[in-house]
C-alpha atoms as a PDB file:
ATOM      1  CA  UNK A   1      25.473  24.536  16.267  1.00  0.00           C
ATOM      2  CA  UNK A   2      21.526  24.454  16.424  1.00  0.00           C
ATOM      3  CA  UNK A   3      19.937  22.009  13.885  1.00  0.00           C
ATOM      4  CA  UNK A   4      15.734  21.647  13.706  1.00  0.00           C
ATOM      5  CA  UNK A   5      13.771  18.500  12.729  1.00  0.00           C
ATOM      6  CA  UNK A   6      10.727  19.311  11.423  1.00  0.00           C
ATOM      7  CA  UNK A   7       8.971  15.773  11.621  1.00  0.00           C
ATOM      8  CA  UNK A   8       5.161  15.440  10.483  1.00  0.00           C
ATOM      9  CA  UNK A   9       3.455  12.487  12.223  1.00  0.00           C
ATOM     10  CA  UNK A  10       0.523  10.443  10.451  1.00  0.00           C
ATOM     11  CA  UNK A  11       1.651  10.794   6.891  1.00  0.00           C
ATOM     12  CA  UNK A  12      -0.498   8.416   4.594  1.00  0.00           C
ATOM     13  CA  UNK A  13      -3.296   8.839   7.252  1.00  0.00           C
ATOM     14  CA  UNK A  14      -5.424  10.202   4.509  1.00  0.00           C
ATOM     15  CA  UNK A  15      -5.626  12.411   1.232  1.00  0.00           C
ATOM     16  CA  UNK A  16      -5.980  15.736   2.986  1.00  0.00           C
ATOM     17  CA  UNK A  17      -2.832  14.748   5.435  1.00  0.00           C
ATOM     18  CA  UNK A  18      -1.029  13.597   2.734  1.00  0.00           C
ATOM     19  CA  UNK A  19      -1.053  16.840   0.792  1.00  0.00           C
ATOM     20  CA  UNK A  20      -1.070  18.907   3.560  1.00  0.00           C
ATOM     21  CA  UNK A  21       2.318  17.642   4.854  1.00  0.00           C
ATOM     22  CA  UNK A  22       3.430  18.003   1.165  1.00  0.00           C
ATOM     23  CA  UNK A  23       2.595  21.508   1.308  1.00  0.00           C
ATOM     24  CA  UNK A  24       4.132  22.371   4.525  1.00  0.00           C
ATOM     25  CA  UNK A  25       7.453  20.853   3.050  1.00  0.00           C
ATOM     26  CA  UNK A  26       7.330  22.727  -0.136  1.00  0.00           C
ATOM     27  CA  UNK A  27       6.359  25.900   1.045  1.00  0.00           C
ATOM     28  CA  UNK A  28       7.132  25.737   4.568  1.00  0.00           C
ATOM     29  CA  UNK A  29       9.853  23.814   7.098  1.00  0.00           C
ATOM     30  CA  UNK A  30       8.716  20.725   7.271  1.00  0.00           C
ATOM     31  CA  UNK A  31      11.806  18.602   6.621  1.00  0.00           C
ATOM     32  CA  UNK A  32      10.456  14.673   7.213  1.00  0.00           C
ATOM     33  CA  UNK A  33       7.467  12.922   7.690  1.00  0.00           C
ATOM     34  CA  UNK A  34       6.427   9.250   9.181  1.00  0.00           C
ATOM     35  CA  UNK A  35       3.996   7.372   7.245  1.00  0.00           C
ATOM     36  CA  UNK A  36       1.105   5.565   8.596  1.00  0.00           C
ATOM     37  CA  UNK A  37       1.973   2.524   6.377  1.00  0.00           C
ATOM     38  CA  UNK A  38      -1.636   0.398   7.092  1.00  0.00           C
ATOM     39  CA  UNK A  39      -3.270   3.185   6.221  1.00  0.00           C
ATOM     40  CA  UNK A  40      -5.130   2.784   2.535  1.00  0.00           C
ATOM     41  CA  UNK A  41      -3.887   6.296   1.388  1.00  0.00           C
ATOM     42  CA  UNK A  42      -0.111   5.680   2.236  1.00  0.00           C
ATOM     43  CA  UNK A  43       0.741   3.736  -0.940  1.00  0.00           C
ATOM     44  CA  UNK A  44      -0.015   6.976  -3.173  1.00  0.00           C
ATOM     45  CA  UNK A  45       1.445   9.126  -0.270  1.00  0.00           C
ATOM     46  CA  UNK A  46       4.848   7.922  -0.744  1.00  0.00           C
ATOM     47  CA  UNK A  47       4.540   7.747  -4.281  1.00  0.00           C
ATOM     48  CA  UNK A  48       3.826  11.290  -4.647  1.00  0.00           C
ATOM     49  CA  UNK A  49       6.537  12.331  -1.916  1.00  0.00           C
ATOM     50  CA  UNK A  50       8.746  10.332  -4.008  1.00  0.00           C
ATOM     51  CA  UNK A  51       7.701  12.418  -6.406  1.00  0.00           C
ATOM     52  CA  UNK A  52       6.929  15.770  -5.880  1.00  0.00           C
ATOM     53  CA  UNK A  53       8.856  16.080  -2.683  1.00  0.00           C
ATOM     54  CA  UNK A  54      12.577  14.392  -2.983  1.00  0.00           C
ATOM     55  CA  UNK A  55      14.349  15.757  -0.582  1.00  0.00           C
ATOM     56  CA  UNK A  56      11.898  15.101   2.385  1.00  0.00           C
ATOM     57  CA  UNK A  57      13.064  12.454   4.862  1.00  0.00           C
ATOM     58  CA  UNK A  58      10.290   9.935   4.819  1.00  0.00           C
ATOM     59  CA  UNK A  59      10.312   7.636   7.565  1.00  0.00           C
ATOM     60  CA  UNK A  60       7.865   4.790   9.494  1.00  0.00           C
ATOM     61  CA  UNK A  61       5.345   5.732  12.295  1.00  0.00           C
ATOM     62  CA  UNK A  62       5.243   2.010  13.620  1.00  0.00           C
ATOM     63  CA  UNK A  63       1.292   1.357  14.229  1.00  0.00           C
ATOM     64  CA  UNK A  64       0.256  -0.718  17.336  1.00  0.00           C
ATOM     65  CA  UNK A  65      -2.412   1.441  18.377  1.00  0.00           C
ATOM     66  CA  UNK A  66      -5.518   3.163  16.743  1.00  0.00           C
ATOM     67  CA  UNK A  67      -7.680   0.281  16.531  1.00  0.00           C
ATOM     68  CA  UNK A  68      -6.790  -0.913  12.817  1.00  0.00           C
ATOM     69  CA  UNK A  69      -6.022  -4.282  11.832  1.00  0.00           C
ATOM     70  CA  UNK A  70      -2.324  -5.300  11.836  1.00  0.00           C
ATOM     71  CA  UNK A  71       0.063  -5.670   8.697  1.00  0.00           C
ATOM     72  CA  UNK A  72       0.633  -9.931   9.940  1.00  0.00           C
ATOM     73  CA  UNK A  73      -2.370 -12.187   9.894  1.00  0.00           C
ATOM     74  CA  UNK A  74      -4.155 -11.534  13.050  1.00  0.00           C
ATOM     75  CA  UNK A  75      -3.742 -14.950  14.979  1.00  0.00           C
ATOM     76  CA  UNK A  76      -0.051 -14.386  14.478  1.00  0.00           C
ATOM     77  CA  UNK A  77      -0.437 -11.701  16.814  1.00  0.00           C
ATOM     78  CA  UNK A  78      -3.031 -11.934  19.019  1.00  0.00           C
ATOM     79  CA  UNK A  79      -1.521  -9.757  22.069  1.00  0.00           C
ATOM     80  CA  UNK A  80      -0.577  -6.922  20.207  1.00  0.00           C
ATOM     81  CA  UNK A  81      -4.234  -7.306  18.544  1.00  0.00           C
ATOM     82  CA  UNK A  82      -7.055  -9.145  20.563  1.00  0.00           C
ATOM     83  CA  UNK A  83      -9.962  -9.982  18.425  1.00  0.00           C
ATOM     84  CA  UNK A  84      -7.999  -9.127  15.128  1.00  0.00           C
ATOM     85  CA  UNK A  85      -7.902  -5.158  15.749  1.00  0.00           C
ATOM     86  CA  UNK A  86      -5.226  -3.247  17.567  1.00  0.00           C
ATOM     87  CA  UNK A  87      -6.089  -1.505  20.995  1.00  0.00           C
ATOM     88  CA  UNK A  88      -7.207   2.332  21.249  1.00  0.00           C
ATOM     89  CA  UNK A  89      -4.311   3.991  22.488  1.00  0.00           C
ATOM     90  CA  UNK A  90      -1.089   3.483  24.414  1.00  0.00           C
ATOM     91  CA  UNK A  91      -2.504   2.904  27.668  1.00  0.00           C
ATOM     92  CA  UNK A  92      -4.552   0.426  26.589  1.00  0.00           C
ATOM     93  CA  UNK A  93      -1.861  -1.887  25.429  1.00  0.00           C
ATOM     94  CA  UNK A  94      -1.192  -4.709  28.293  1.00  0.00           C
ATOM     95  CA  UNK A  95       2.264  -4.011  30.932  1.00  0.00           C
ATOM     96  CA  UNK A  96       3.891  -7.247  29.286  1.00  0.00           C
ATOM     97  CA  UNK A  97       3.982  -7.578  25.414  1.00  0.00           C
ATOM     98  CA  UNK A  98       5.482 -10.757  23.428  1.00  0.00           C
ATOM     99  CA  UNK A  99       8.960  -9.376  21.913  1.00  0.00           C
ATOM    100  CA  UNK A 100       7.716 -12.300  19.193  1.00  0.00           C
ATOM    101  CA  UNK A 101       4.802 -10.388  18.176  1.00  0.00           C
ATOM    102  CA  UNK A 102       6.601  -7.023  18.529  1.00  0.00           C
ATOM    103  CA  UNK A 103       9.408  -7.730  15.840  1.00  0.00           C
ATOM    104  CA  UNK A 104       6.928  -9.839  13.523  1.00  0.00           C
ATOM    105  CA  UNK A 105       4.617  -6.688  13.305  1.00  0.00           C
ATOM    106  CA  UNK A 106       7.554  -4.396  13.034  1.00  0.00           C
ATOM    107  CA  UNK A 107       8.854  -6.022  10.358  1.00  0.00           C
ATOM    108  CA  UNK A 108       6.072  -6.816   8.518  1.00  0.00           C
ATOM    109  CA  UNK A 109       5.600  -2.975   8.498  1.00  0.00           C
ATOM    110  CA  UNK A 110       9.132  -2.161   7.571  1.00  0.00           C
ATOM    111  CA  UNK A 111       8.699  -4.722   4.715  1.00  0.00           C
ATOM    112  CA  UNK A 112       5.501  -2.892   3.359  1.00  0.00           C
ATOM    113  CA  UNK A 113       6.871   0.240   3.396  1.00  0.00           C
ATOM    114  CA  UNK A 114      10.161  -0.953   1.281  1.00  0.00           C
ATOM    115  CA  UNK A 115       7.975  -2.742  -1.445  1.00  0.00           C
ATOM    116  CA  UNK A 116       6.357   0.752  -2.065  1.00  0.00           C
ATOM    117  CA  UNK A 117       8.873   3.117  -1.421  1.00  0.00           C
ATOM    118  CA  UNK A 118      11.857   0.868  -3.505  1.00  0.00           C
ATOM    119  CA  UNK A 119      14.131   1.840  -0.370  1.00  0.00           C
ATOM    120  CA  UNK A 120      14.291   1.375   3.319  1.00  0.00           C
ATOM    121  CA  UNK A 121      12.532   4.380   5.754  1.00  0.00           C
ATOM    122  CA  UNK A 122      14.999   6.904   6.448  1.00  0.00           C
ATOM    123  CA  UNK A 123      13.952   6.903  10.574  1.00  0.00           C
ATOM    124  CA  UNK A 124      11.408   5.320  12.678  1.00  0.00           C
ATOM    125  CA  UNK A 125       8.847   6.542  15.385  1.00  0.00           C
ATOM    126  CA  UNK A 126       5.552   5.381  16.824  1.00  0.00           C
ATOM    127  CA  UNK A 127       1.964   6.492  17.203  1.00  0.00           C
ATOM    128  CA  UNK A 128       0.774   7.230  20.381  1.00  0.00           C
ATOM    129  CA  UNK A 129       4.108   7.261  21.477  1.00  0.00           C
ATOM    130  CA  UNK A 130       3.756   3.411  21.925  1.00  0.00           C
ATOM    131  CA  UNK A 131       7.858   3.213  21.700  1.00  0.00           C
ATOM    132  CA  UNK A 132       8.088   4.115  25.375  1.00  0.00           C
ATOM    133  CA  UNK A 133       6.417   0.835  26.618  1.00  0.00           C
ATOM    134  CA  UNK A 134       8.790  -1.071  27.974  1.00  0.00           C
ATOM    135  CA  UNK A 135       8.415  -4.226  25.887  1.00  0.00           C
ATOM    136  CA  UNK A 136       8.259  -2.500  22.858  1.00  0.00           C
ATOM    137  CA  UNK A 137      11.101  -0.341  23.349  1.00  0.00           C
ATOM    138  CA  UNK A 138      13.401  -3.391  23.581  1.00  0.00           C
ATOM    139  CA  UNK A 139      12.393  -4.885  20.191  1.00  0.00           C
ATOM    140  CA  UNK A 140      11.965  -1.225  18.654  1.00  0.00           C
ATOM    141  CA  UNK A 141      15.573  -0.396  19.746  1.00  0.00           C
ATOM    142  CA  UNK A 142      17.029  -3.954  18.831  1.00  0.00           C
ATOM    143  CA  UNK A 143      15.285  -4.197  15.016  1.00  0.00           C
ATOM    144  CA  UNK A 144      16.489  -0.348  14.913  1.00  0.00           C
ATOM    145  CA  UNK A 145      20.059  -0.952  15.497  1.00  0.00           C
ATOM    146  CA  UNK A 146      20.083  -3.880  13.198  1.00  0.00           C
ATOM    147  CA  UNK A 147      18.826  -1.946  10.142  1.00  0.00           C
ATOM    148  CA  UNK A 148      21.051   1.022  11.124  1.00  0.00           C
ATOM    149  CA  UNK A 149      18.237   3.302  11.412  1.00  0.00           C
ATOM    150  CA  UNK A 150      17.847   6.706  13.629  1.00  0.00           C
ATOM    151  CA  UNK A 151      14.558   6.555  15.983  1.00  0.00           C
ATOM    152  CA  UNK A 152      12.228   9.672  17.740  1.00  0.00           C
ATOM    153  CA  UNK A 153      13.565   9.576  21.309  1.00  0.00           C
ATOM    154  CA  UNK A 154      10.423  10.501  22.434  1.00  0.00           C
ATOM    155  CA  UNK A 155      11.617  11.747  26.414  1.00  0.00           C
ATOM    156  CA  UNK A 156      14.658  11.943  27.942  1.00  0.00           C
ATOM    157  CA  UNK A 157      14.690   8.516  29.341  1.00  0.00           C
ATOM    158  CA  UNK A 158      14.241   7.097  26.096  1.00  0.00           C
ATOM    159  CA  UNK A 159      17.149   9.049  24.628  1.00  0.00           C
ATOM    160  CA  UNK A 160      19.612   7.711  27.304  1.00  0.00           C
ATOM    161  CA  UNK A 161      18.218   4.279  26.839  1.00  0.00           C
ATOM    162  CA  UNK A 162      18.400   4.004  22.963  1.00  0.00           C
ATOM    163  CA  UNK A 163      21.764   5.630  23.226  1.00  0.00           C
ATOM    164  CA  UNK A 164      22.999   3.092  25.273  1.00  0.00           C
ATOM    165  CA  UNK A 165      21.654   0.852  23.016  1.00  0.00           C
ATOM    166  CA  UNK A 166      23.853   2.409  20.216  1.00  0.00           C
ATOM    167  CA  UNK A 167      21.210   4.116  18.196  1.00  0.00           C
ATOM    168  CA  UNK A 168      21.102   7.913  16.379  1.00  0.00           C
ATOM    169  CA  UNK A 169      18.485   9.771  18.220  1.00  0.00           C
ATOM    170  CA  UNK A 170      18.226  13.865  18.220  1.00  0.00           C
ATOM    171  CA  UNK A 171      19.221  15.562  21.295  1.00  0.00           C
ATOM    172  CA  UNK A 172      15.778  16.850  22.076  1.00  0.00           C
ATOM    173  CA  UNK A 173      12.353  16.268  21.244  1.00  0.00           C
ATOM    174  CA  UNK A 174       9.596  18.846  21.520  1.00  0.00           C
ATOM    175  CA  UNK A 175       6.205  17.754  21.307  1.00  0.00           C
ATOM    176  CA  UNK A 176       4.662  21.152  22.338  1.00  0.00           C
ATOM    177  CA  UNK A 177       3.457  22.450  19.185  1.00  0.00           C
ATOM    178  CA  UNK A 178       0.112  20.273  19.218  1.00  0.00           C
ATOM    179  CA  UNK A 179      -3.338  21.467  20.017  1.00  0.00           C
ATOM    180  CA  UNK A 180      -3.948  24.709  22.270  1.00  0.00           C
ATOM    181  CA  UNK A 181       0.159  25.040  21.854  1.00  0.00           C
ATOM    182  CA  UNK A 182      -0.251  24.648  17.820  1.00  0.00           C
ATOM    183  CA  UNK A 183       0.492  28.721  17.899  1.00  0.00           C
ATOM    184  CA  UNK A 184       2.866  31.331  15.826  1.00  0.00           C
ATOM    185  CA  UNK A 185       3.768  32.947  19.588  1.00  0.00           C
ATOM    186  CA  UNK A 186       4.452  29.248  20.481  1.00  0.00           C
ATOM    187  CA  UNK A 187       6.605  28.120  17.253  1.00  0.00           C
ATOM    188  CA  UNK A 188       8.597  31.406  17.517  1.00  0.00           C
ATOM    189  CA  UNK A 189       9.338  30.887  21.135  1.00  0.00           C
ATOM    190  CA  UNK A 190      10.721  27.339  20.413  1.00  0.00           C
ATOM    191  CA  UNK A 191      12.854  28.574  17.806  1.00  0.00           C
ATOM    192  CA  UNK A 192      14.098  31.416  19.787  1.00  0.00           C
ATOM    193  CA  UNK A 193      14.761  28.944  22.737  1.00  0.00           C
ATOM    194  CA  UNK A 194      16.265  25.865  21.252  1.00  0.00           C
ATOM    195  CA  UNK A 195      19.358  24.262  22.499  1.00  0.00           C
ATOM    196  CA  UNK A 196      22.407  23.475  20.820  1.00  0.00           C
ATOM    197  CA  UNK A 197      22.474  19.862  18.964  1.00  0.00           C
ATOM    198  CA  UNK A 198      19.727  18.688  17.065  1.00  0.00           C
ATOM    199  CA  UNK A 199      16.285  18.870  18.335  1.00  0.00           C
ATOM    200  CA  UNK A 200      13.439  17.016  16.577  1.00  0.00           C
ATOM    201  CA  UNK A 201       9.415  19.272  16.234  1.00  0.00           C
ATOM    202  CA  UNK A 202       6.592  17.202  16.229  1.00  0.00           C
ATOM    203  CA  UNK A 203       4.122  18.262  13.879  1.00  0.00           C
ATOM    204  CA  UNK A 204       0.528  17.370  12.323  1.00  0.00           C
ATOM    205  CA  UNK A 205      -0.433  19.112   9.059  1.00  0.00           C
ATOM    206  CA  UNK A 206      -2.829  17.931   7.281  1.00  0.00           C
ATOM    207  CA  UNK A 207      -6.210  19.677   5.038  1.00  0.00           C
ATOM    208  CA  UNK A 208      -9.409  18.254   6.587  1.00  0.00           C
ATOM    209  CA  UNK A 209     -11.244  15.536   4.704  1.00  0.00           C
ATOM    210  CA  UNK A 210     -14.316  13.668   5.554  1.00  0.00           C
ATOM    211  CA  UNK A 211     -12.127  10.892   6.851  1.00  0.00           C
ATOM    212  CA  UNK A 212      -9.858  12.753   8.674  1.00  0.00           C
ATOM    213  CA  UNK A 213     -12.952  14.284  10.152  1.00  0.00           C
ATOM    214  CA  UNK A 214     -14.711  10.649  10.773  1.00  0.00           C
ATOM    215  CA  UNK A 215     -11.472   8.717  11.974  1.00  0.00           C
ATOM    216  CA  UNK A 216      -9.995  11.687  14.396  1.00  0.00           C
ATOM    217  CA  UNK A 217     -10.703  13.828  16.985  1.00  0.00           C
ATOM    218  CA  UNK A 218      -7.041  16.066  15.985  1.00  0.00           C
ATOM    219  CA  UNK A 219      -8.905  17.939  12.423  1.00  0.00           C
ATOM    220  CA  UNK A 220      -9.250  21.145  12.455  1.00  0.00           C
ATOM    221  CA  UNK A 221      -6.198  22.004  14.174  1.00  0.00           C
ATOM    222  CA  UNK A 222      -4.128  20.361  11.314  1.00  0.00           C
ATOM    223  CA  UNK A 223      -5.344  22.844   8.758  1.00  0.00           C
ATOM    224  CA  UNK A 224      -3.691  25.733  11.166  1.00  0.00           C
ATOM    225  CA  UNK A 225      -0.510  23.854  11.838  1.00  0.00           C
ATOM    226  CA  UNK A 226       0.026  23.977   8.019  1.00  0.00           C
ATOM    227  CA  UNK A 227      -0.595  27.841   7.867  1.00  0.00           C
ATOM    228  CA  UNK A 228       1.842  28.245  10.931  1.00  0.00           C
ATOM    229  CA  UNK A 229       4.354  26.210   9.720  1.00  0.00           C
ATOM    230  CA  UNK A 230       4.315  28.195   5.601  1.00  0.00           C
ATOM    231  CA  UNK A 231       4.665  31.504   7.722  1.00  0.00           C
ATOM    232  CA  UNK A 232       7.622  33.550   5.973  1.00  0.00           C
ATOM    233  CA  UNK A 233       8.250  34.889   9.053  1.00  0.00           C
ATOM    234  CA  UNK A 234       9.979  31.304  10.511  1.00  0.00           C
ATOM    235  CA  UNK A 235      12.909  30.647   8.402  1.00  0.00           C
ATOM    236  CA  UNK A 236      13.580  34.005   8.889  1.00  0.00           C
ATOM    237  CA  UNK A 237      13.545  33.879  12.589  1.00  0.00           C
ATOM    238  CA  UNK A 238      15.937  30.435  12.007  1.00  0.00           C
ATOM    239  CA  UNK A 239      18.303  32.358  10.228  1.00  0.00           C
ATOM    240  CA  UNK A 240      18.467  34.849  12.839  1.00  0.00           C
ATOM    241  CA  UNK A 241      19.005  32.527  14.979  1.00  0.00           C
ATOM    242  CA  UNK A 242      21.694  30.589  13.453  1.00  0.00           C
ATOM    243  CA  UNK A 243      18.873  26.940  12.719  1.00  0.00           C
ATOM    244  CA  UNK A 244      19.604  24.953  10.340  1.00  0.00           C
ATOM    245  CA  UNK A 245      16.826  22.940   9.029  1.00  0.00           C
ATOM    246  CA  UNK A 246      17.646  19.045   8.626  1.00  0.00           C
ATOM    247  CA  UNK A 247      15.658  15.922   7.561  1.00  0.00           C
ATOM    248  CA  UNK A 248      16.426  12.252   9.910  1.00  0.00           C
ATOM    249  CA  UNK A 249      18.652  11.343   6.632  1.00  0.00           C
ATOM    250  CA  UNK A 250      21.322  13.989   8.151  1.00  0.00           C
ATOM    251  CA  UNK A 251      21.768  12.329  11.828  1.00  0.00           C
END
């Protein structure tokens, strides 16, 4: 049995994502997305997922990276964000992290999406990947498992270790359709290739807007995911090849 993910990252990022993501579920494969909950235009993203979009699995993309300011008060935190804004990007963040500040920011984040969406996330994963640091992992994995919750296993080491940890991950994760690899040849060629189980696609869709333009160097390229991922031609090639499409709320 072959089952796809189709999971868009940076939902709520801003208008253009937002409706862009809509419109690759609706008239494409896209089966879930992970909201960008700090962001200003998540609140009317889920909203209008909620409402246009019902069946699309609509999960958190836990934020410690990206230089924004944090969903606690600042001081609370002042590891995870030094001088009240969190760090560029992954490698930025310090080796050691306070598990303290991890699960109060996680948390707080959970909470915010829940007060807009009525109802807990139906997955989490991370920007930037920031999951696979060792400190966070532990409190990502731990607040996870408490809420019953399935999580990106973003590499193969991470799947063994949240498995361990009794989570619901996917068996694979493919992160390849991004950038120069953001391709029909390349899309058709994972779903020609994928394994048995349940594999999880990383996506970014999005329509370009001035602030997706001012705020990212990934633009462009999110216009010609969503074209890709509408093509007629893929659920055909899934039925071909015996893919079922699936949202995070069937693991």
């Amino acid at each position: 049995m072959k089952r796809l993910i189709v999971n868009a990252d940076d939902y709520g990022r801003t208008p253009g994502i937002n409706e862009g993501t809509l419109e690759a579920h609706l008239k494409g494969i896209v089966t879930s997305a992970t909201v960008m909950i700090l962001e200003h235009s998540a609140p009317d993203g889920i909203r209008q997922a909620l409402d246009r979009a019902p069946r699309l699995s609509l999960g958190l993309h836990f934020v410690v990276t990206g230089g924004g300011t944090p969903a606690v008060a600042s001081p609370s935190v002042p590891t995870l964000a030094p001088g009240g804004r969190f760090v560029k990007d992954a490698d930025a963040l310090p080796l050691t992290l306070p598990a303290d500040e991890i699960r109060r920011e996680l948390s707080a984040q959970l909470a915010v999406f829940e007060a807009i969406a009525g109802r807990p996330p139906t997955h989490i994963d991370s920007h930037h990947h920031s999951a696979l640091h060792a400190s966070i992992q532990v409190v990502f994995a731990d607040v996870a498992r408490e809420r019953g919750l399935p999580v990106r296993a973003a590499s193969a080491r991470a799947r063994e270790i949240l498995r361990a940890e009794g989570l619901v991950v996917p068996d694979w994760f493919l992160e390849s359709f991004y950038a120069n690899g953001a391709t029909r040849e390349n899309l058709k060629k994972l779903v020609e290739s994928l394994p048995d189980g349940t594999s999880e696609l990383m996506c970014h869709p999005g329509h370009v807007d001035d602030e997706l333009t001012r705020g990212s160097s990934y633009s462009a390229e999110r216009a010609r995911e969503i074209e890709i991922l509408c093509d007629p031609e893929i659920p055909q090639l899934l039925d071909r090849f015996g893919v079922e499409l699936v949202g995070f709320d069937r693991l």
